[in-house]
C-alpha atoms as a PDB file:
ATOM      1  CA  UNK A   1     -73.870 -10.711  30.781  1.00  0.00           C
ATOM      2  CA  UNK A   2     -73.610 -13.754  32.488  1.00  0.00           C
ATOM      3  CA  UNK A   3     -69.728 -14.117  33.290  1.00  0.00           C
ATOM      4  CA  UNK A   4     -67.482 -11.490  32.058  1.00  0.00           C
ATOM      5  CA  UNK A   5     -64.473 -14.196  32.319  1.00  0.00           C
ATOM      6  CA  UNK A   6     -64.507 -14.596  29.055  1.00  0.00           C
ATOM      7  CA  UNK A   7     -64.023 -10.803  27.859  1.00  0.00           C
ATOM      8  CA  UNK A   8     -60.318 -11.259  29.824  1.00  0.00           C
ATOM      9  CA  UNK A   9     -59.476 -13.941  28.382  1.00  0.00           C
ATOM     10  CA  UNK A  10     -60.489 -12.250  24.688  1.00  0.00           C
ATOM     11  CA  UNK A  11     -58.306  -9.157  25.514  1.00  0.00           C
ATOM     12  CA  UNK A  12     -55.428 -10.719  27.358  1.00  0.00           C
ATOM     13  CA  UNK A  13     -55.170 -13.293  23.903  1.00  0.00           C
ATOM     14  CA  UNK A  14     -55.335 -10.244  21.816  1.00  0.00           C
ATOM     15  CA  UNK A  15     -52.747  -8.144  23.564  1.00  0.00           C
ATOM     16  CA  UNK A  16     -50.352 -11.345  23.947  1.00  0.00           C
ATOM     17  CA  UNK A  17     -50.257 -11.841  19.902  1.00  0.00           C
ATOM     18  CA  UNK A  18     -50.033  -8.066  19.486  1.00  0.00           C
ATOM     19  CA  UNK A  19     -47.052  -8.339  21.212  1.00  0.00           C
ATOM     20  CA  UNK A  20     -46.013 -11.482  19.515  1.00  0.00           C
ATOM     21  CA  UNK A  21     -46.031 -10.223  15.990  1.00  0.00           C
ATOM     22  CA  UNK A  22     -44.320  -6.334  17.177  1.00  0.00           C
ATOM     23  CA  UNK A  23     -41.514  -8.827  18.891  1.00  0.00           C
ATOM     24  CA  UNK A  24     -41.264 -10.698  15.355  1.00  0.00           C
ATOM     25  CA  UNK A  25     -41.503  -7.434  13.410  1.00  0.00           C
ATOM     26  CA  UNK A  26     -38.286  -6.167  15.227  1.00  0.00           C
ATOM     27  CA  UNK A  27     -36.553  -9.819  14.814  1.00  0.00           C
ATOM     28  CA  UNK A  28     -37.007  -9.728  11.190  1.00  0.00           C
ATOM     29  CA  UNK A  29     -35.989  -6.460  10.428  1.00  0.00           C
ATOM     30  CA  UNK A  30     -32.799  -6.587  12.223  1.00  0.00           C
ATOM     31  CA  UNK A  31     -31.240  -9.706  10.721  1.00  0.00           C
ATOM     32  CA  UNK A  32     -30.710  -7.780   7.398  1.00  0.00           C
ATOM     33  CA  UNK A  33     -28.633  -4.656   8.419  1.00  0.00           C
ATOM     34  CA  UNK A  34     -25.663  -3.955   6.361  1.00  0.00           C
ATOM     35  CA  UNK A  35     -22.877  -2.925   8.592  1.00  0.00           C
ATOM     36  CA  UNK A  36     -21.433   0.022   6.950  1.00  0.00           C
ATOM     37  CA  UNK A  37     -17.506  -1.918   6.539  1.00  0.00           C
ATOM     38  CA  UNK A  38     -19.012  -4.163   4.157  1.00  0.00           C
ATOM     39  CA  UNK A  39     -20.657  -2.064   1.590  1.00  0.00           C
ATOM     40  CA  UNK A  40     -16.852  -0.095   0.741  1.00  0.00           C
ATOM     41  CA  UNK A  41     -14.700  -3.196   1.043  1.00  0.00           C
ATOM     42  CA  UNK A  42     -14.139  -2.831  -2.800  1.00  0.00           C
ATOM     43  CA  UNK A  43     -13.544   1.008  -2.418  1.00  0.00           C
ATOM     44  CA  UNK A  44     -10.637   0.301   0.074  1.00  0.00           C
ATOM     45  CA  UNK A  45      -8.871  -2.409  -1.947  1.00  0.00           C
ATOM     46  CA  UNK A  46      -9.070  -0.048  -4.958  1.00  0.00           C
ATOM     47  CA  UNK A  47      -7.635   2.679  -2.717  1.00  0.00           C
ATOM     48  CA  UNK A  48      -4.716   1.049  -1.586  1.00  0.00           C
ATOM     49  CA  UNK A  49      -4.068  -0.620  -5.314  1.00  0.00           C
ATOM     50  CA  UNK A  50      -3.751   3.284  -6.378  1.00  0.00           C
ATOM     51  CA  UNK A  51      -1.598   4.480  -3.590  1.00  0.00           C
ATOM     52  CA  UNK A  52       0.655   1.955  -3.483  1.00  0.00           C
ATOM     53  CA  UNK A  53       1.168   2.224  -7.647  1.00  0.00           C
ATOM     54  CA  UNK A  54       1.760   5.778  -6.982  1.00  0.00           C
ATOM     55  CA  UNK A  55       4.213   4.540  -4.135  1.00  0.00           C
ATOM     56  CA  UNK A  56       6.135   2.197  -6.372  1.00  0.00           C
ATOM     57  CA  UNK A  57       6.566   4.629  -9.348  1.00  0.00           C
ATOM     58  CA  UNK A  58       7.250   7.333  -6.740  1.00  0.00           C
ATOM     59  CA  UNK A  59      10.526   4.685  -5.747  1.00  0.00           C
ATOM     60  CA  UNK A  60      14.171   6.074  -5.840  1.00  0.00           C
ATOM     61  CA  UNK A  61      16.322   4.167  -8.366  1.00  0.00           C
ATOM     62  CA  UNK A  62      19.404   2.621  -6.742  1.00  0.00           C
ATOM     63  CA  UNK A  63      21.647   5.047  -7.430  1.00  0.00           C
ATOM     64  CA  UNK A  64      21.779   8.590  -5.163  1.00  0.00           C
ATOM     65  CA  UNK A  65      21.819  11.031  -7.931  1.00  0.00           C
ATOM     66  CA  UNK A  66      18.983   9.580 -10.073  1.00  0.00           C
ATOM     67  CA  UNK A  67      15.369  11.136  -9.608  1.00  0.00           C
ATOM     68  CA  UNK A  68      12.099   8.752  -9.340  1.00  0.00           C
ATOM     69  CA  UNK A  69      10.026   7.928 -12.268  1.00  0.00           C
ATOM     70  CA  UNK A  70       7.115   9.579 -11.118  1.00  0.00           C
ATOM     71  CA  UNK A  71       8.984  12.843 -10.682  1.00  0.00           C
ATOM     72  CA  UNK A  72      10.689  12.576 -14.252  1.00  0.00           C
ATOM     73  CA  UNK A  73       7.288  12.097 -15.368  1.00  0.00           C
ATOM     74  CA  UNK A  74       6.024  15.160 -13.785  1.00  0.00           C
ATOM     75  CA  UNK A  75       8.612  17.463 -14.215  1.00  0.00           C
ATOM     76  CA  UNK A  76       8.461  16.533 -18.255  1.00  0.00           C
ATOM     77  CA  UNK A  77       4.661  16.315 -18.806  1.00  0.00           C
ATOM     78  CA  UNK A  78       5.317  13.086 -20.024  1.00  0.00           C
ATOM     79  CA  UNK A  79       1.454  11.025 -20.642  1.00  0.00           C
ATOM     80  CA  UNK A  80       3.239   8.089 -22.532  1.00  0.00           C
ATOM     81  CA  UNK A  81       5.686   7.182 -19.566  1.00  0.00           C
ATOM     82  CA  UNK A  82       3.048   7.354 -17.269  1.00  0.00           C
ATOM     83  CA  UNK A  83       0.325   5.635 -19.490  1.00  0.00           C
ATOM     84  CA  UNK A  84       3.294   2.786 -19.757  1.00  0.00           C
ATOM     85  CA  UNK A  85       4.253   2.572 -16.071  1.00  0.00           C
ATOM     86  CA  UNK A  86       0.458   3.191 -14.157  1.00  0.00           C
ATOM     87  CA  UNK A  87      -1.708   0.754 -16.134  1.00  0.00           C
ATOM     88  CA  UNK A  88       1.291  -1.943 -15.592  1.00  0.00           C
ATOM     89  CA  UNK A  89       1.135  -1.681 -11.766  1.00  0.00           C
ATOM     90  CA  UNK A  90      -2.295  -1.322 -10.954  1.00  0.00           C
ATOM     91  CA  UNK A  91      -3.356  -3.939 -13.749  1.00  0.00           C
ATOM     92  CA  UNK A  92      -1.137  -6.413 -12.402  1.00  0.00           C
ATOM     93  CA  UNK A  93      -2.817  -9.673 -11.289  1.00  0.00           C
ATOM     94  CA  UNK A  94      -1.520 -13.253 -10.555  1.00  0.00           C
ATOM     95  CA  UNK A  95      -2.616 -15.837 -13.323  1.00  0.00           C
ATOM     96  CA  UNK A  96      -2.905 -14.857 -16.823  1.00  0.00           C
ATOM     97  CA  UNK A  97      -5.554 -12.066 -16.726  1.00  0.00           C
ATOM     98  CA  UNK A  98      -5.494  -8.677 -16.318  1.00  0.00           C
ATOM     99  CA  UNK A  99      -7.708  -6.447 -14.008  1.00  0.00           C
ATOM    100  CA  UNK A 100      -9.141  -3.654 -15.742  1.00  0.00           C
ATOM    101  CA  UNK A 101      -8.641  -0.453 -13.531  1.00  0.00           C
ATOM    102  CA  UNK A 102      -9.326   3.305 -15.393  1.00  0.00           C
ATOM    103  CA  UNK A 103      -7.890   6.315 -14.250  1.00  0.00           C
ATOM    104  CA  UNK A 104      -7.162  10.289 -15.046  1.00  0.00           C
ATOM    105  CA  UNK A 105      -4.535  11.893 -13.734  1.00  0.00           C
ATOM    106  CA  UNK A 106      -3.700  15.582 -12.864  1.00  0.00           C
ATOM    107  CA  UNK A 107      -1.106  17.705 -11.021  1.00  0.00           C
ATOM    108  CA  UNK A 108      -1.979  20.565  -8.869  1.00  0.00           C
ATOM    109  CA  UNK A 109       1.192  22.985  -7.395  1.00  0.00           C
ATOM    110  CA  UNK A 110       1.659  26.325  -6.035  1.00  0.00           C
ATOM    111  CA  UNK A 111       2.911  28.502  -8.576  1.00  0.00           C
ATOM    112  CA  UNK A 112       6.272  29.965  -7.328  1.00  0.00           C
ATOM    113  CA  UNK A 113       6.770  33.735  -6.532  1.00  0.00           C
ATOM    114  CA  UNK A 114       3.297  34.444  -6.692  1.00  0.00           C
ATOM    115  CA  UNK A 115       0.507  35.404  -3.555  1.00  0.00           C
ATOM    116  CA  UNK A 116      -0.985  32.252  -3.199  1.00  0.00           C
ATOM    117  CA  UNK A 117      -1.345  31.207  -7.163  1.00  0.00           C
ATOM    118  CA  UNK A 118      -2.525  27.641  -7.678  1.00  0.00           C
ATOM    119  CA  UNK A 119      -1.306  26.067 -11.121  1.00  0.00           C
ATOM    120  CA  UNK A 120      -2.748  22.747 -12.321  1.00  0.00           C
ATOM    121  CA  UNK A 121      -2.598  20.654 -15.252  1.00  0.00           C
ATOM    122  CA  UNK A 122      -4.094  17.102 -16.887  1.00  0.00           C
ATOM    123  CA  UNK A 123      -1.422  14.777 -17.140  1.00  0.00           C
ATOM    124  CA  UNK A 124      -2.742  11.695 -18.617  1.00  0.00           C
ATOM    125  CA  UNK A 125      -6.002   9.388 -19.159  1.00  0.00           C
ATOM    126  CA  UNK A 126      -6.783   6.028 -19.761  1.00  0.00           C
ATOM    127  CA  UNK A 127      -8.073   4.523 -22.487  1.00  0.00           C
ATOM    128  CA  UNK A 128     -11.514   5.021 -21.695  1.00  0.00           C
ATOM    129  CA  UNK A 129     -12.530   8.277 -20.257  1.00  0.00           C
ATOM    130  CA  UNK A 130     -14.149   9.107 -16.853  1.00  0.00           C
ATOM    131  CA  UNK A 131     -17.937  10.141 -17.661  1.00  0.00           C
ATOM    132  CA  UNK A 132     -19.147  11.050 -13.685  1.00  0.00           C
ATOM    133  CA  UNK A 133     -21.185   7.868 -13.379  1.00  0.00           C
ATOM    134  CA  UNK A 134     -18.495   5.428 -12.545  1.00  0.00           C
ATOM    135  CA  UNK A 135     -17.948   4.719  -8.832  1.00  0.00           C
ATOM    136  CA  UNK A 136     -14.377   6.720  -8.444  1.00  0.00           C
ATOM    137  CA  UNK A 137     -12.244   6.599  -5.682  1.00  0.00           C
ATOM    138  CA  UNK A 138      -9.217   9.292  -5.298  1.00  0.00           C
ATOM    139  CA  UNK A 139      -5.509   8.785  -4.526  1.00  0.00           C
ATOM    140  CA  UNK A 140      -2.940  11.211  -4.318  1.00  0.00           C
ATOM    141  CA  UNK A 141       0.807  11.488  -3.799  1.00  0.00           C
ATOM    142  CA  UNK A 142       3.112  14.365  -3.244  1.00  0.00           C
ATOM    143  CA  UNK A 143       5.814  14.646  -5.359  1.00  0.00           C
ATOM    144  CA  UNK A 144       8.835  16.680  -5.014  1.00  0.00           C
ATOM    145  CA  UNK A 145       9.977  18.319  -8.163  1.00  0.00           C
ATOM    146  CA  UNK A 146      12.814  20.428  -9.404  1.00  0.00           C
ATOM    147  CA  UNK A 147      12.512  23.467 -12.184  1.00  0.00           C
ATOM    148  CA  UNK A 148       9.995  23.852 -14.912  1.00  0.00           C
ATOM    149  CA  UNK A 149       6.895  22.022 -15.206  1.00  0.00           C
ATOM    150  CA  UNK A 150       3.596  23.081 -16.761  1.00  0.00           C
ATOM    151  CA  UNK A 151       2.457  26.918 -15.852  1.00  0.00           C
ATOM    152  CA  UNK A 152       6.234  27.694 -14.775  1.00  0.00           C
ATOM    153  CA  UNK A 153       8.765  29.730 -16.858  1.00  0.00           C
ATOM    154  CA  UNK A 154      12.547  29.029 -16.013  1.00  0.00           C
ATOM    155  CA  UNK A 155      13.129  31.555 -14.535  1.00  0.00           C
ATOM    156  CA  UNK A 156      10.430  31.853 -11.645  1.00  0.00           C
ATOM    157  CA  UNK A 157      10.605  27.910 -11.430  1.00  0.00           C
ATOM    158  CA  UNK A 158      14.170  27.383  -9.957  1.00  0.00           C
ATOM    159  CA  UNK A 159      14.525  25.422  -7.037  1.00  0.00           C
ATOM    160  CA  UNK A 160      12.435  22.430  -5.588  1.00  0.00           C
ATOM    161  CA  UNK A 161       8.719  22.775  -5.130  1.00  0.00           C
ATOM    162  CA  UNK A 162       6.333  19.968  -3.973  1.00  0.00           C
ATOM    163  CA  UNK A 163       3.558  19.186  -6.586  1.00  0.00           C
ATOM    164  CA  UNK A 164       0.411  17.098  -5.427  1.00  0.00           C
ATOM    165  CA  UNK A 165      -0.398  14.182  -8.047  1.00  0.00           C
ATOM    166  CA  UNK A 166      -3.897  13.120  -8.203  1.00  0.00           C
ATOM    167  CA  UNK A 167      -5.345  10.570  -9.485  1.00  0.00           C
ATOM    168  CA  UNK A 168      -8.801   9.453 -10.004  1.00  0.00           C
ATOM    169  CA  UNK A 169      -9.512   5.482 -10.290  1.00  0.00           C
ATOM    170  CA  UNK A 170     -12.531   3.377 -11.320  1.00  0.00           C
ATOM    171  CA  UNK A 171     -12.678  -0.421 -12.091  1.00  0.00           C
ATOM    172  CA  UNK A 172     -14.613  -0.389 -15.094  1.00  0.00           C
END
């Protein structure tokens, strides 16, 4: 070897675009992270449509002795009120179109007079029916309810008891 210049030059050249292309590696990769508020935008809108359909049908009438829909329509079992009243809300859109939201409901209480006895029943479905590979999200409202429902005699019904109405909604 003549002159061992050139061997540090080599190495030092080698080592600078080593760290050149690890510095562009990291510069790259970082620009496409997906902040986790972004991916479930959708999932929140489609929340709040549900809870605040529940909310509205859940709404006293004017007068002090009347009783919401939503707890006529649980106390009676009634699928045909609520498959009027639901889809209208939630489906609701400005402009001529309608959104297309899906939905089953059910109704989960503590059955009175009994240790710890938990009564539920399927209230009502939309038109097309949840298979397990739609992206679902779950609302739920509590509903205050007087005498016999589903699972409840009469007799061991009396009295108010709070019910929990849940319903599970898709966009489909």
């Amino acid at each position: 070897m003549v002159n061992d210049r050139g061997q540090l030059y080599t190495i030092e050249g080698i080592a600078a675009a080593l760290i050149l292309l690890v510095t562009a590696y990291f510069v790259v990769n970082s620009t496409s992270v997906y902040t986790p508020g972004d991916t479930h935008i959708s999932d929140m809108q489609l929340e709040v449509l549900g809870t605040d359909a529940l909310a509205m049908m859940d709404t006293m009438p004017n007068t002090t002795v009347g009783k919401s829909p939503l707890r006529q329509i649980v106390e009676q079992d009634d699928a045909s009120r609520f498959n009027t009243l639901f889809p209208k809300t939630i489906n609701a859109r400005t402009g001529g179109m309608q959104d297309d939201v899906q939905y089953t409901v059910n109704v989960t209480y503590v059955v009175p007079n009994t240790e710890s006895s938990i009564g539920s029943f399927h209230l009502a479905n939309s038109s097309r029916p949840f298979t397990g590979t739609e992206h679902a999200v779950r609302v739920s409202r509590w509903v205050l309810v007087e005498g016999g429902f589903p699972g409840c005699s009469a007799t061991s019904c009396q009295g108010k008891h709070a019910a929990l109405v849940e319903v599970l909604v898709w966009r489909d």
